[in-house]
PDB file of N, CA and C in Angstrom:
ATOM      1  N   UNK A   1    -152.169  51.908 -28.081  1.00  0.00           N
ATOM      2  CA  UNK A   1    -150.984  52.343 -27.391  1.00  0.00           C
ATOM      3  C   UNK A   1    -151.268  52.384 -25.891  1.00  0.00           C
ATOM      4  N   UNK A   2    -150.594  51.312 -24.926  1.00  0.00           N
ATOM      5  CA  UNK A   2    -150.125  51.367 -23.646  1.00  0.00           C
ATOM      6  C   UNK A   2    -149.924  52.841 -23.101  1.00  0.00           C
ATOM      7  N   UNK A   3    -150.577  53.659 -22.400  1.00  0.00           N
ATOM      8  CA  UNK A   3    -149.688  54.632 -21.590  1.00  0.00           C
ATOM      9  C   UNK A   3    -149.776  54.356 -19.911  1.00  0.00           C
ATOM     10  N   UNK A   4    -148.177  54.845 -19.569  1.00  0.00           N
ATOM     11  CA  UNK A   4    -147.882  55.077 -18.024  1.00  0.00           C
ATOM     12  C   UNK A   4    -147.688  55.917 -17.567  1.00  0.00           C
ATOM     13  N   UNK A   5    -148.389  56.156 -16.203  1.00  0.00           N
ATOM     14  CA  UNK A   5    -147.735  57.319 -15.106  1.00  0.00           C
ATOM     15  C   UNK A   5    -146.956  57.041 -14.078  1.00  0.00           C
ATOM     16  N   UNK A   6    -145.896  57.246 -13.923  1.00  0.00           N
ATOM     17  CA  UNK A   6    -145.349  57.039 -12.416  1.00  0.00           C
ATOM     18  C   UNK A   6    -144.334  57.949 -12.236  1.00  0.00           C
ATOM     19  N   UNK A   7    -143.958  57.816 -10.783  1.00  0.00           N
ATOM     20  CA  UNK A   7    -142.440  58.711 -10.919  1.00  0.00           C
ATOM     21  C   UNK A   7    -141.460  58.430 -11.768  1.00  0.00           C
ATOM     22  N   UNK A   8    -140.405  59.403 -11.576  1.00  0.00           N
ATOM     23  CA  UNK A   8    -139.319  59.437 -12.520  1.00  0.00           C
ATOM     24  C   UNK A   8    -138.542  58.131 -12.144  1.00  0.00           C
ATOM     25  N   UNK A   9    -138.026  57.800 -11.170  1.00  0.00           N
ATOM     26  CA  UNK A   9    -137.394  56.703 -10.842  1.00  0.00           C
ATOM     27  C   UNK A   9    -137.975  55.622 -11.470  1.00  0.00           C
ATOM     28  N   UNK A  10    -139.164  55.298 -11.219  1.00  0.00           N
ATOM     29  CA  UNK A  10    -139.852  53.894 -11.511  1.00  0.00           C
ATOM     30  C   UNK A  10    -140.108  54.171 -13.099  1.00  0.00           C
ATOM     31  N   UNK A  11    -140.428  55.247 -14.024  1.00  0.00           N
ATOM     32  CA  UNK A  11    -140.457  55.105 -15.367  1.00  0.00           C
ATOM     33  C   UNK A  11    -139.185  54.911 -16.159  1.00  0.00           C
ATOM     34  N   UNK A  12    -137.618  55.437 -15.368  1.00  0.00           N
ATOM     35  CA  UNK A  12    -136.623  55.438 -15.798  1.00  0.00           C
ATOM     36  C   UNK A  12    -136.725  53.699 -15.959  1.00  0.00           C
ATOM     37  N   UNK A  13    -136.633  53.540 -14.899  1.00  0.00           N
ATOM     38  CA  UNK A  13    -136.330  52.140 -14.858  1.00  0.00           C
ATOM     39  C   UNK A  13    -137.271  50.832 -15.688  1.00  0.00           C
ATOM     40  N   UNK A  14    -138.743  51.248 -15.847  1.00  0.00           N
ATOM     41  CA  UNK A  14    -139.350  50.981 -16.694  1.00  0.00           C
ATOM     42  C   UNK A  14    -138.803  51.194 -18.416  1.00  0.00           C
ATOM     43  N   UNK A  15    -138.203  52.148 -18.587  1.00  0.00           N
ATOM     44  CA  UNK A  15    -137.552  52.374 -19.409  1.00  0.00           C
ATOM     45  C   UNK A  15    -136.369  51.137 -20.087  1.00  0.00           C
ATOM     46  N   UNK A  16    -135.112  51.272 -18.741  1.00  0.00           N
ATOM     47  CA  UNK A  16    -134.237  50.519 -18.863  1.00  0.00           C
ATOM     48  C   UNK A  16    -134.331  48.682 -19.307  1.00  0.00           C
ATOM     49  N   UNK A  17    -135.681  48.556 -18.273  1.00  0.00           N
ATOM     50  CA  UNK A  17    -136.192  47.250 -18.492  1.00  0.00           C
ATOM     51  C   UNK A  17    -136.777  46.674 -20.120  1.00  0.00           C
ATOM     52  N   UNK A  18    -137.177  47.666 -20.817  1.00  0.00           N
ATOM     53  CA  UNK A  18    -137.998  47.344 -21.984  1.00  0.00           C
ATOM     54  C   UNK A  18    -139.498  47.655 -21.440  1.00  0.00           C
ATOM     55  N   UNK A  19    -139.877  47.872 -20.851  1.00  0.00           N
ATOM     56  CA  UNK A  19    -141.094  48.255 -20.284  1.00  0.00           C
ATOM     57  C   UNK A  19    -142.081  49.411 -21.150  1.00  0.00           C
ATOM     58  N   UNK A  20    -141.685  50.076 -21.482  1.00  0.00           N
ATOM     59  CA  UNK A  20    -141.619  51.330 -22.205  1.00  0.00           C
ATOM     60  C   UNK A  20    -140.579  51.870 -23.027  1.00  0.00           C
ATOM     61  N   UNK A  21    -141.544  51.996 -23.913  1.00  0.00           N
ATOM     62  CA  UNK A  21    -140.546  52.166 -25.245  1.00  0.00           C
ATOM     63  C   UNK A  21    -140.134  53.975 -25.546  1.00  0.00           C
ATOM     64  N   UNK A  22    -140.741  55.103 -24.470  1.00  0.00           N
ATOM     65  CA  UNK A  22    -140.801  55.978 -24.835  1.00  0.00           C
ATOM     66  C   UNK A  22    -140.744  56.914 -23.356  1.00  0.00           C
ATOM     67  N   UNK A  23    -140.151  57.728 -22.748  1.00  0.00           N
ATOM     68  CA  UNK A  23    -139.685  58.599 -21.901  1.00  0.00           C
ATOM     69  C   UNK A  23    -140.304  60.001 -22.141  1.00  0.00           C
ATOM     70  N   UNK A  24    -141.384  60.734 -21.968  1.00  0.00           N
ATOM     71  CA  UNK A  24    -141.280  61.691 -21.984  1.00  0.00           C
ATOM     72  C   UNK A  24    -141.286  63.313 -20.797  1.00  0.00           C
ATOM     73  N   UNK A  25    -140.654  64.279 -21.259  1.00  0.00           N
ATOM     74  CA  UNK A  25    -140.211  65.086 -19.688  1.00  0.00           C
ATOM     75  C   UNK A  25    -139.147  64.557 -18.935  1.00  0.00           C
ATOM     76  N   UNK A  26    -138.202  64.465 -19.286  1.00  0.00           N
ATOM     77  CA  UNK A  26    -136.967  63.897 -18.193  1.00  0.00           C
ATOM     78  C   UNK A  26    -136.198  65.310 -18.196  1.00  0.00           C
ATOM     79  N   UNK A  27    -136.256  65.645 -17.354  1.00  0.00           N
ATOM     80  CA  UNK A  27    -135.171  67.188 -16.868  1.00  0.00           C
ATOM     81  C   UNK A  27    -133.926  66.355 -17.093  1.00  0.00           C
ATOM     82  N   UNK A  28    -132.987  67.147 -18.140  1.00  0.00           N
ATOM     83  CA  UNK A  28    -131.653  66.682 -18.075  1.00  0.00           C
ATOM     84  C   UNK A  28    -131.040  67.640 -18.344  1.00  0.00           C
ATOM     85  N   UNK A  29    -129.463  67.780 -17.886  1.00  0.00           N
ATOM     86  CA  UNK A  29    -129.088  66.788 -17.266  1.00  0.00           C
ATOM     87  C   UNK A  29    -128.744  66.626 -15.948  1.00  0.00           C
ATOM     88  N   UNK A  30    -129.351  67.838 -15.292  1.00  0.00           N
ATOM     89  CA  UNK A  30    -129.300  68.026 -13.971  1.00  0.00           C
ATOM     90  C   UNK A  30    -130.168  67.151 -13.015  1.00  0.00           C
ATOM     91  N   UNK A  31    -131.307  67.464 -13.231  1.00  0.00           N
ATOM     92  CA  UNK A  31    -132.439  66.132 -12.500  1.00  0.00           C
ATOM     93  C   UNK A  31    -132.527  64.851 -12.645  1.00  0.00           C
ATOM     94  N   UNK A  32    -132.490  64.416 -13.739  1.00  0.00           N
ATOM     95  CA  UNK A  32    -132.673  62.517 -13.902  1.00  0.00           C
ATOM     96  C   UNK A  32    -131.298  61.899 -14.973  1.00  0.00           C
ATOM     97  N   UNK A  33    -130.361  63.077 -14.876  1.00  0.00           N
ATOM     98  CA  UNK A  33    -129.088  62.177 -15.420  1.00  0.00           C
ATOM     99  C   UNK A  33    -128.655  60.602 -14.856  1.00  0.00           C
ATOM    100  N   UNK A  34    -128.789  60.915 -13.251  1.00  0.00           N
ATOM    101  CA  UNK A  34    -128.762  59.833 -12.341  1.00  0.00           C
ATOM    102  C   UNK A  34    -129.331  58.298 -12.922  1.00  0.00           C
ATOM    103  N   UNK A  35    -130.416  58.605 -13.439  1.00  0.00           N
ATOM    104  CA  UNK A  35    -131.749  57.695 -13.825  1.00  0.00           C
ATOM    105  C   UNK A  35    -131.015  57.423 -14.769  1.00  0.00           C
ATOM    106  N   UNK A  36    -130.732  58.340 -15.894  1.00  0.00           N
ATOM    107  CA  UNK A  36    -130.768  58.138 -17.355  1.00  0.00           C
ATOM    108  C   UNK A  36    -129.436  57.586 -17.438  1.00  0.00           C
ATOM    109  N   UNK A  37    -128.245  57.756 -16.716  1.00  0.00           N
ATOM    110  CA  UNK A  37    -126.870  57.286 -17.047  1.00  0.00           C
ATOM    111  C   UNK A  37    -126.623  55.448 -17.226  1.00  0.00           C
ATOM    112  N   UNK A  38    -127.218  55.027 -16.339  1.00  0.00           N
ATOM    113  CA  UNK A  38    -127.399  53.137 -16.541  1.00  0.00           C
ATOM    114  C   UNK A  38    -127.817  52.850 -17.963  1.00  0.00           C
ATOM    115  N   UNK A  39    -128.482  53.461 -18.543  1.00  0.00           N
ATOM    116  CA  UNK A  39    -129.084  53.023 -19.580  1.00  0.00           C
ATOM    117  C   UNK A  39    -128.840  53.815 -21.171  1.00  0.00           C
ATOM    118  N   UNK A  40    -127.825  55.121 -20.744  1.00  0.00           N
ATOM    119  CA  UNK A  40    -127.847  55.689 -21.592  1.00  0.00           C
ATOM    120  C   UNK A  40    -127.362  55.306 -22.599  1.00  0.00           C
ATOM    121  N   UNK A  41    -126.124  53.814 -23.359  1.00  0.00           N
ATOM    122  CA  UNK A  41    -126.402  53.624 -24.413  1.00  0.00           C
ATOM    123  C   UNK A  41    -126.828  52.862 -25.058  1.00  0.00           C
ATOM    124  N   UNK A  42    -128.317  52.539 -24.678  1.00  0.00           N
ATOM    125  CA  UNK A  42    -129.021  52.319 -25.071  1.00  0.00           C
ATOM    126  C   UNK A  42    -130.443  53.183 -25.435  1.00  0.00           C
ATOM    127  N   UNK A  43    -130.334  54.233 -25.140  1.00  0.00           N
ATOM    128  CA  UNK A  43    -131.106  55.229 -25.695  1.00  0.00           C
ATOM    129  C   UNK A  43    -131.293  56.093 -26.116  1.00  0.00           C
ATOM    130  N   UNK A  44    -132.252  56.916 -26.939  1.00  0.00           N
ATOM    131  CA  UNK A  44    -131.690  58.483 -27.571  1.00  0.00           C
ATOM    132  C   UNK A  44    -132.376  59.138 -27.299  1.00  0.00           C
ATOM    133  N   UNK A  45    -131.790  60.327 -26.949  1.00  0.00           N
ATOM    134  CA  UNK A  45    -132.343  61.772 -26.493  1.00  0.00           C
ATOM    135  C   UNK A  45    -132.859  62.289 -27.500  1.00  0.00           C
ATOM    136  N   UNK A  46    -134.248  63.026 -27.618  1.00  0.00           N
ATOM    137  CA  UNK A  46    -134.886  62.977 -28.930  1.00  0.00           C
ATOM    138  C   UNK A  46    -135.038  65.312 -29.214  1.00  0.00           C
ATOM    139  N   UNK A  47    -135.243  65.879 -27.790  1.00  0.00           N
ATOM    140  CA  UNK A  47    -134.987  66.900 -28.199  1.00  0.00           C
ATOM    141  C   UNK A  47    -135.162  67.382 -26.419  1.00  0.00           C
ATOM    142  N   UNK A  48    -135.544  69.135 -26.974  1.00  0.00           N
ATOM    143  CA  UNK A  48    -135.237  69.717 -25.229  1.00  0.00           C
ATOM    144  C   UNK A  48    -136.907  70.613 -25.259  1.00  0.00           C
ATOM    145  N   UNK A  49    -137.469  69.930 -24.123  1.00  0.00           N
ATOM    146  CA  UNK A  49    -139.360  70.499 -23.668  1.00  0.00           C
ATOM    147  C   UNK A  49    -139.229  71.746 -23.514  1.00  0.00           C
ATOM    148  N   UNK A  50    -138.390  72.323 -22.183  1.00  0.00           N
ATOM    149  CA  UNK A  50    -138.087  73.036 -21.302  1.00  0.00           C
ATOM    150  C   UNK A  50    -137.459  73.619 -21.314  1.00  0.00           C
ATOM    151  N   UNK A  51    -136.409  75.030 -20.786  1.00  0.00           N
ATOM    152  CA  UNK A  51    -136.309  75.745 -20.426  1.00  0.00           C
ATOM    153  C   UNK A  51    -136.719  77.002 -19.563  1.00  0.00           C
ATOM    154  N   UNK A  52    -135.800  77.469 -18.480  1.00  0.00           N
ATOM    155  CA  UNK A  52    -135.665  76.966 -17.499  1.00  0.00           C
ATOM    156  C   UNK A  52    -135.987  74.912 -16.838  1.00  0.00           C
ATOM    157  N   UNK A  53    -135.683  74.735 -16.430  1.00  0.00           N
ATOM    158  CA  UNK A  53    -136.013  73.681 -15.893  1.00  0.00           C
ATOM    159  C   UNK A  53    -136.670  73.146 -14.448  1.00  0.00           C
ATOM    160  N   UNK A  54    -136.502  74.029 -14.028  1.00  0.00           N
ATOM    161  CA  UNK A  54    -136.955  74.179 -12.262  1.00  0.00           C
ATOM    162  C   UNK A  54    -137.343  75.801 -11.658  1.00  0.00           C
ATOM    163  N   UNK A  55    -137.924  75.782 -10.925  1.00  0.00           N
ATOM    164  CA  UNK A  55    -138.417  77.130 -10.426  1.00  0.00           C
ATOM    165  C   UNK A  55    -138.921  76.558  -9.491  1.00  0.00           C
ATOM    166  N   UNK A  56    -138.801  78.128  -8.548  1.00  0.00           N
ATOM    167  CA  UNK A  56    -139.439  78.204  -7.167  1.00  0.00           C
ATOM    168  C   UNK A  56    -140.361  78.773  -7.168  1.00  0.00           C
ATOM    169  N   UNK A  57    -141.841  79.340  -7.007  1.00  0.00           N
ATOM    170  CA  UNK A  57    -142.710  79.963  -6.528  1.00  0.00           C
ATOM    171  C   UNK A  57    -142.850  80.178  -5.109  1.00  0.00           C
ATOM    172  N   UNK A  58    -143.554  81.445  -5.283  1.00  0.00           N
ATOM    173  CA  UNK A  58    -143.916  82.172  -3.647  1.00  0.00           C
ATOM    174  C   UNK A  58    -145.440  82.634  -4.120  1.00  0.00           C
ATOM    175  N   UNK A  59    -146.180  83.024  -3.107  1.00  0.00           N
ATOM    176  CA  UNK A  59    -147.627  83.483  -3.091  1.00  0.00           C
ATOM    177  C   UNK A  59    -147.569  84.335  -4.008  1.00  0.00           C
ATOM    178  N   UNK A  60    -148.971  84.796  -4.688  1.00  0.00           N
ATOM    179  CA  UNK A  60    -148.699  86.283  -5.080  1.00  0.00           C
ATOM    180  C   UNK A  60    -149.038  87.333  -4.029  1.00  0.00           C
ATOM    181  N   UNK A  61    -149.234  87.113  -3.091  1.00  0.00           N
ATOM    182  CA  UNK A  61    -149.749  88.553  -2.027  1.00  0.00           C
ATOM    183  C   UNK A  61    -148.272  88.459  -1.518  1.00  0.00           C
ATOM    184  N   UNK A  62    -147.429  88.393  -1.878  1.00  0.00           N
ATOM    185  CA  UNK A  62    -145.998  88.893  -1.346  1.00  0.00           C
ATOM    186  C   UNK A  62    -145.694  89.590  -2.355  1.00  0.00           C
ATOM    187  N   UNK A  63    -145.249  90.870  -2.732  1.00  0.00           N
ATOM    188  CA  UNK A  63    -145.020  91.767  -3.848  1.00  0.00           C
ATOM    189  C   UNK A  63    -143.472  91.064  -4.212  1.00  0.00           C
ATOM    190  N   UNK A  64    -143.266  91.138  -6.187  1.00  0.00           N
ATOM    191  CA  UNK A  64    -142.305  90.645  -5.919  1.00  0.00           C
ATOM    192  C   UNK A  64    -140.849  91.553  -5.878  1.00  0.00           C
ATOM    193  N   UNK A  65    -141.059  92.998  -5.327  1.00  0.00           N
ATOM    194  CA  UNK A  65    -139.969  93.391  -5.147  1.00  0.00           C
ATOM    195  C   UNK A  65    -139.260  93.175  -3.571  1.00  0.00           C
ATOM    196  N   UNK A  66    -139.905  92.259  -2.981  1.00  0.00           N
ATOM    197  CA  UNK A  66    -139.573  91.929  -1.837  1.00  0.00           C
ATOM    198  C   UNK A  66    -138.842  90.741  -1.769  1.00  0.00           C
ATOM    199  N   UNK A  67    -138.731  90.029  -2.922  1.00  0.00           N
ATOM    200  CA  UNK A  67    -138.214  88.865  -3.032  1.00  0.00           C
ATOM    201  C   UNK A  67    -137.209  88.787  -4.485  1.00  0.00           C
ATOM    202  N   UNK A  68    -136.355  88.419  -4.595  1.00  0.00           N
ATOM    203  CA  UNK A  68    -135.395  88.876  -5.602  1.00  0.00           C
ATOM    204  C   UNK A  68    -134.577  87.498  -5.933  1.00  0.00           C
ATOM    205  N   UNK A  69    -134.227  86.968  -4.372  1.00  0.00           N
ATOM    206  CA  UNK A  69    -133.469  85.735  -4.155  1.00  0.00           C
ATOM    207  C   UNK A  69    -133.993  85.074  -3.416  1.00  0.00           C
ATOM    208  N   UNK A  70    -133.208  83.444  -3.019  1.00  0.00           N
ATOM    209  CA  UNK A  70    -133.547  82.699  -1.865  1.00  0.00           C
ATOM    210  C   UNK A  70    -133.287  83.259  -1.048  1.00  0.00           C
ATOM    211  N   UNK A  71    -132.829  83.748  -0.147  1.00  0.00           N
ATOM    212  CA  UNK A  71    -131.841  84.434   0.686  1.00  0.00           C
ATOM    213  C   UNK A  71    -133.058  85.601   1.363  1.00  0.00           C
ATOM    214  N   UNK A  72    -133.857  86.380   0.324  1.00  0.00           N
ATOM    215  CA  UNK A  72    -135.216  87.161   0.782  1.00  0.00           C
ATOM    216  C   UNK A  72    -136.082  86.591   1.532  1.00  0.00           C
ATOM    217  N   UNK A  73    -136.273  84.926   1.130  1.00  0.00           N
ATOM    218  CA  UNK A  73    -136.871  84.226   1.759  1.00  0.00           C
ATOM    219  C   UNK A  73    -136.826  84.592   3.462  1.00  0.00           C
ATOM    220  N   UNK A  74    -135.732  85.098   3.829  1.00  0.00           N
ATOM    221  CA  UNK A  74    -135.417  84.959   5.092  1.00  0.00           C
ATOM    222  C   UNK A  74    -135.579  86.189   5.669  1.00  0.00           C
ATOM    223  N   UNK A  75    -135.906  87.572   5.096  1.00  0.00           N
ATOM    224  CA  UNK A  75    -136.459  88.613   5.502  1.00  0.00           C
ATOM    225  C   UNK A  75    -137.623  88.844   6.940  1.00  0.00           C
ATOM    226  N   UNK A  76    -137.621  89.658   7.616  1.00  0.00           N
ATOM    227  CA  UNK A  76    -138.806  89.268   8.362  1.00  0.00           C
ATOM    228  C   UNK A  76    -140.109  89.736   7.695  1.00  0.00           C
ATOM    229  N   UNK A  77    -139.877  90.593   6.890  1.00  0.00           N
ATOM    230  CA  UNK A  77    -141.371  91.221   5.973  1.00  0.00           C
ATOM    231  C   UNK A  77    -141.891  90.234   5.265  1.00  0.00           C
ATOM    232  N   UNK A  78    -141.357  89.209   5.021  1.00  0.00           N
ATOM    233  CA  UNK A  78    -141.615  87.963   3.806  1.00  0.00           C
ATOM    234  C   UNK A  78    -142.294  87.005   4.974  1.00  0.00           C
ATOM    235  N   UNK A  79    -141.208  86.880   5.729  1.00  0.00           N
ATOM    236  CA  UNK A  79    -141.403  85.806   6.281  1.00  0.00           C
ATOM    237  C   UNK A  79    -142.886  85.640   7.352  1.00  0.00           C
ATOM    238  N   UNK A  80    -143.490  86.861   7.421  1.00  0.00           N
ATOM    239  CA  UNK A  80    -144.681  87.068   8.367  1.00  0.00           C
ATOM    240  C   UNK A  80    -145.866  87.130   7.338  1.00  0.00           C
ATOM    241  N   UNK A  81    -146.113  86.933   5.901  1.00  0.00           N
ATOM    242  CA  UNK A  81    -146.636  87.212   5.497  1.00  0.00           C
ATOM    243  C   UNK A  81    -146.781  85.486   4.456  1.00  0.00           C
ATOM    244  N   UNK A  82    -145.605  84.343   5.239  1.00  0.00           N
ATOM    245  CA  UNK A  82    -145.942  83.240   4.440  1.00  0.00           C
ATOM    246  C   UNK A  82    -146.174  82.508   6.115  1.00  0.00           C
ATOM    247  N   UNK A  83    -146.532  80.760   5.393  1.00  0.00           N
ATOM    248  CA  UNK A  83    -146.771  79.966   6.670  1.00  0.00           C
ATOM    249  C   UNK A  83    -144.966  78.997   6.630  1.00  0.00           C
ATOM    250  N   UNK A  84    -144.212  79.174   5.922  1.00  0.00           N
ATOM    251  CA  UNK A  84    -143.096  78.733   6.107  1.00  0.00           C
ATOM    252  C   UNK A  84    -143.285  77.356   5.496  1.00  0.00           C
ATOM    253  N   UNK A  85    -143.951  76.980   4.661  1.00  0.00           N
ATOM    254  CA  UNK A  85    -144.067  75.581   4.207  1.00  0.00           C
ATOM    255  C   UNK A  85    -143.532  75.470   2.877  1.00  0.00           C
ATOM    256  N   UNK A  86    -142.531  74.705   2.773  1.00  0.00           N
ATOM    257  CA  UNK A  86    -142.646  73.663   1.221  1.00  0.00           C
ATOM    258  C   UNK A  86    -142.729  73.194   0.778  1.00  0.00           C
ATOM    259  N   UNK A  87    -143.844  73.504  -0.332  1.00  0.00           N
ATOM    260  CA  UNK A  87    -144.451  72.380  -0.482  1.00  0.00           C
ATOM    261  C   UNK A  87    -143.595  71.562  -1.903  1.00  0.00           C
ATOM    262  N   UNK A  88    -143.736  70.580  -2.465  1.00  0.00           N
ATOM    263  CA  UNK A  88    -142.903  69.527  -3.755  1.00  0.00           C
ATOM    264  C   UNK A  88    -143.805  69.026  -4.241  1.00  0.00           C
ATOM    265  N   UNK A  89    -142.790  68.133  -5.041  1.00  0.00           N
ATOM    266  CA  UNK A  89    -143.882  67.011  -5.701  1.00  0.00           C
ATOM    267  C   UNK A  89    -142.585  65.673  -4.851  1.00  0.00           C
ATOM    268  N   UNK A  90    -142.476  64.403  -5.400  1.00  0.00           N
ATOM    269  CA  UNK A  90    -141.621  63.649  -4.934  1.00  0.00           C
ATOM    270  C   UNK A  90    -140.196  63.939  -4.050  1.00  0.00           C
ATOM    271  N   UNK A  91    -139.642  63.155  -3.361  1.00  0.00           N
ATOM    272  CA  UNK A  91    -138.315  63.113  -3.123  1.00  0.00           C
ATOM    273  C   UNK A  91    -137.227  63.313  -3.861  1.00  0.00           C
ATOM    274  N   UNK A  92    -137.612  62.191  -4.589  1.00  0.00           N
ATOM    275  CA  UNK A  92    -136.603  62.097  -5.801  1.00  0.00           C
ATOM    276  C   UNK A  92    -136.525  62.662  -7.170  1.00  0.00           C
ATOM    277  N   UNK A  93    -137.345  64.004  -6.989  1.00  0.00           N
ATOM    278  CA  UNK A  93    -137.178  64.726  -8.127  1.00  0.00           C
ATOM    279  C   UNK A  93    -136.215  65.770  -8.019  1.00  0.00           C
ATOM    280  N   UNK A  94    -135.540  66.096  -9.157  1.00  0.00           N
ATOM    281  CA  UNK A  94    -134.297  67.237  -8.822  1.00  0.00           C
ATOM    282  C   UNK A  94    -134.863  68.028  -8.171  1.00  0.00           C
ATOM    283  N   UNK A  95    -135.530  68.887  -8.702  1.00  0.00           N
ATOM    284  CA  UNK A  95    -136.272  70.208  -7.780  1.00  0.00           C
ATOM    285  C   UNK A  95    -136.203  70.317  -5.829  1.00  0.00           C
ATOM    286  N   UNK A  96    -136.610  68.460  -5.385  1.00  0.00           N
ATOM    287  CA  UNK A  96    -137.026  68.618  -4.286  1.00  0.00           C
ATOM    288  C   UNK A  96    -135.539  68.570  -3.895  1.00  0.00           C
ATOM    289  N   UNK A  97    -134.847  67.769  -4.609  1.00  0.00           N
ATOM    290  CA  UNK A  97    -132.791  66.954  -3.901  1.00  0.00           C
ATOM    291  C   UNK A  97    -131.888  68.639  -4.089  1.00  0.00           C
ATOM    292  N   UNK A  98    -132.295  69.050  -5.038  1.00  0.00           N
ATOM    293  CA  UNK A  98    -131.613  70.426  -5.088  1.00  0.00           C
ATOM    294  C   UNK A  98    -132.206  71.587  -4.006  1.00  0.00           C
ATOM    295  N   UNK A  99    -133.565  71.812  -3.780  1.00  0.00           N
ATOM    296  CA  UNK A  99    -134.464  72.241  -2.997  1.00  0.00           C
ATOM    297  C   UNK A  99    -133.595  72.243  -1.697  1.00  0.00           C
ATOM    298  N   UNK A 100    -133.587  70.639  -0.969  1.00  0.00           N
ATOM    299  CA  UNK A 100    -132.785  70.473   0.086  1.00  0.00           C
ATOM    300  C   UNK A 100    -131.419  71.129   0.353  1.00  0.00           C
ATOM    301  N   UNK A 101    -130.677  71.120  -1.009  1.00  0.00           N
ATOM    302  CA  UNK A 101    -129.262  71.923  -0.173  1.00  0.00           C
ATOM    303  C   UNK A 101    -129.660  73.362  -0.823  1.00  0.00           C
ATOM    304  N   UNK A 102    -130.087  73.866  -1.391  1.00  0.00           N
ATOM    305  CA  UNK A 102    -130.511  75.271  -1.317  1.00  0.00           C
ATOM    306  C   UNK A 102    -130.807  75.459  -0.148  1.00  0.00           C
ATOM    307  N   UNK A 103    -132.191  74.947   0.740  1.00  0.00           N
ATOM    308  CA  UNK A 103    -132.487  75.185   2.337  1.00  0.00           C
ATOM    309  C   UNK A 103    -131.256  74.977   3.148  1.00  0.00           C
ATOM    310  N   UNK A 104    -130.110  74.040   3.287  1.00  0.00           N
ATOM    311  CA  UNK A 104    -129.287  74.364   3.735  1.00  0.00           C
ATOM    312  C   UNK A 104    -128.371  75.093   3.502  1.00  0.00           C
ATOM    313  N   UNK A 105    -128.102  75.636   2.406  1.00  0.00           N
ATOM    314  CA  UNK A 105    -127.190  76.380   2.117  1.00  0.00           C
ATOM    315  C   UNK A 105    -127.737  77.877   3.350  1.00  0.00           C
ATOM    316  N   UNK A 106    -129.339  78.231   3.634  1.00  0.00           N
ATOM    317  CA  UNK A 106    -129.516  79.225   3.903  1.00  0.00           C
ATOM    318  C   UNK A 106    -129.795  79.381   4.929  1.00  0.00           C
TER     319      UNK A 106
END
């Protein structure tokens, strides 16, 4: 048995192509519906990994009654006690595309 790693984009599409006969971890249907909709009938959704599907982390030396929401993020007690970075994994993973208008939303 062949196995691959790549991003979600390039395995979707590996997918679509015949490339791979097998998808596993696709956040749906919020994160890689995008991916998965071109091709969807031609394929079957086989069950669900996950729940929750996405999360944010913060340090643990920030207590977490100081942080409740995104929105805490913006506290000055929080905010002196992180370096202001976020960090991801890809662009094109929901987490980071949702990530982005969460930061603007705030």
């Amino acid at each position: 048995m062949q196995r691959y790693t790549a991003s979600h984009e390039v395995m979707f599409s590996m997918l679509g192509s015949g490339q791979v006969d097998m998808l596993v971890s696709a956040w749906l249907p919020a994160s890689h519906q995008k991916y998965l909709t071109p091709m969807e009938h031609v394929v079957r959704k086989l069950t669900v990994l996950y729940k929750p599907f996405c999360i944010w982390g913060v340090p643990e030396h920030i207590p977490a009654e100081e942080i409740r929401a995104v929105g805490d993020l913006l506290k000055p007690e929080v905010l002196e006690k992180m370096s202001q970075r976020i960090q991801g994994i890809n662009p094109g993973a929901g987490i980071s595309r949702f990530s982005v208008k969460m930061i603007d939303a705030y």
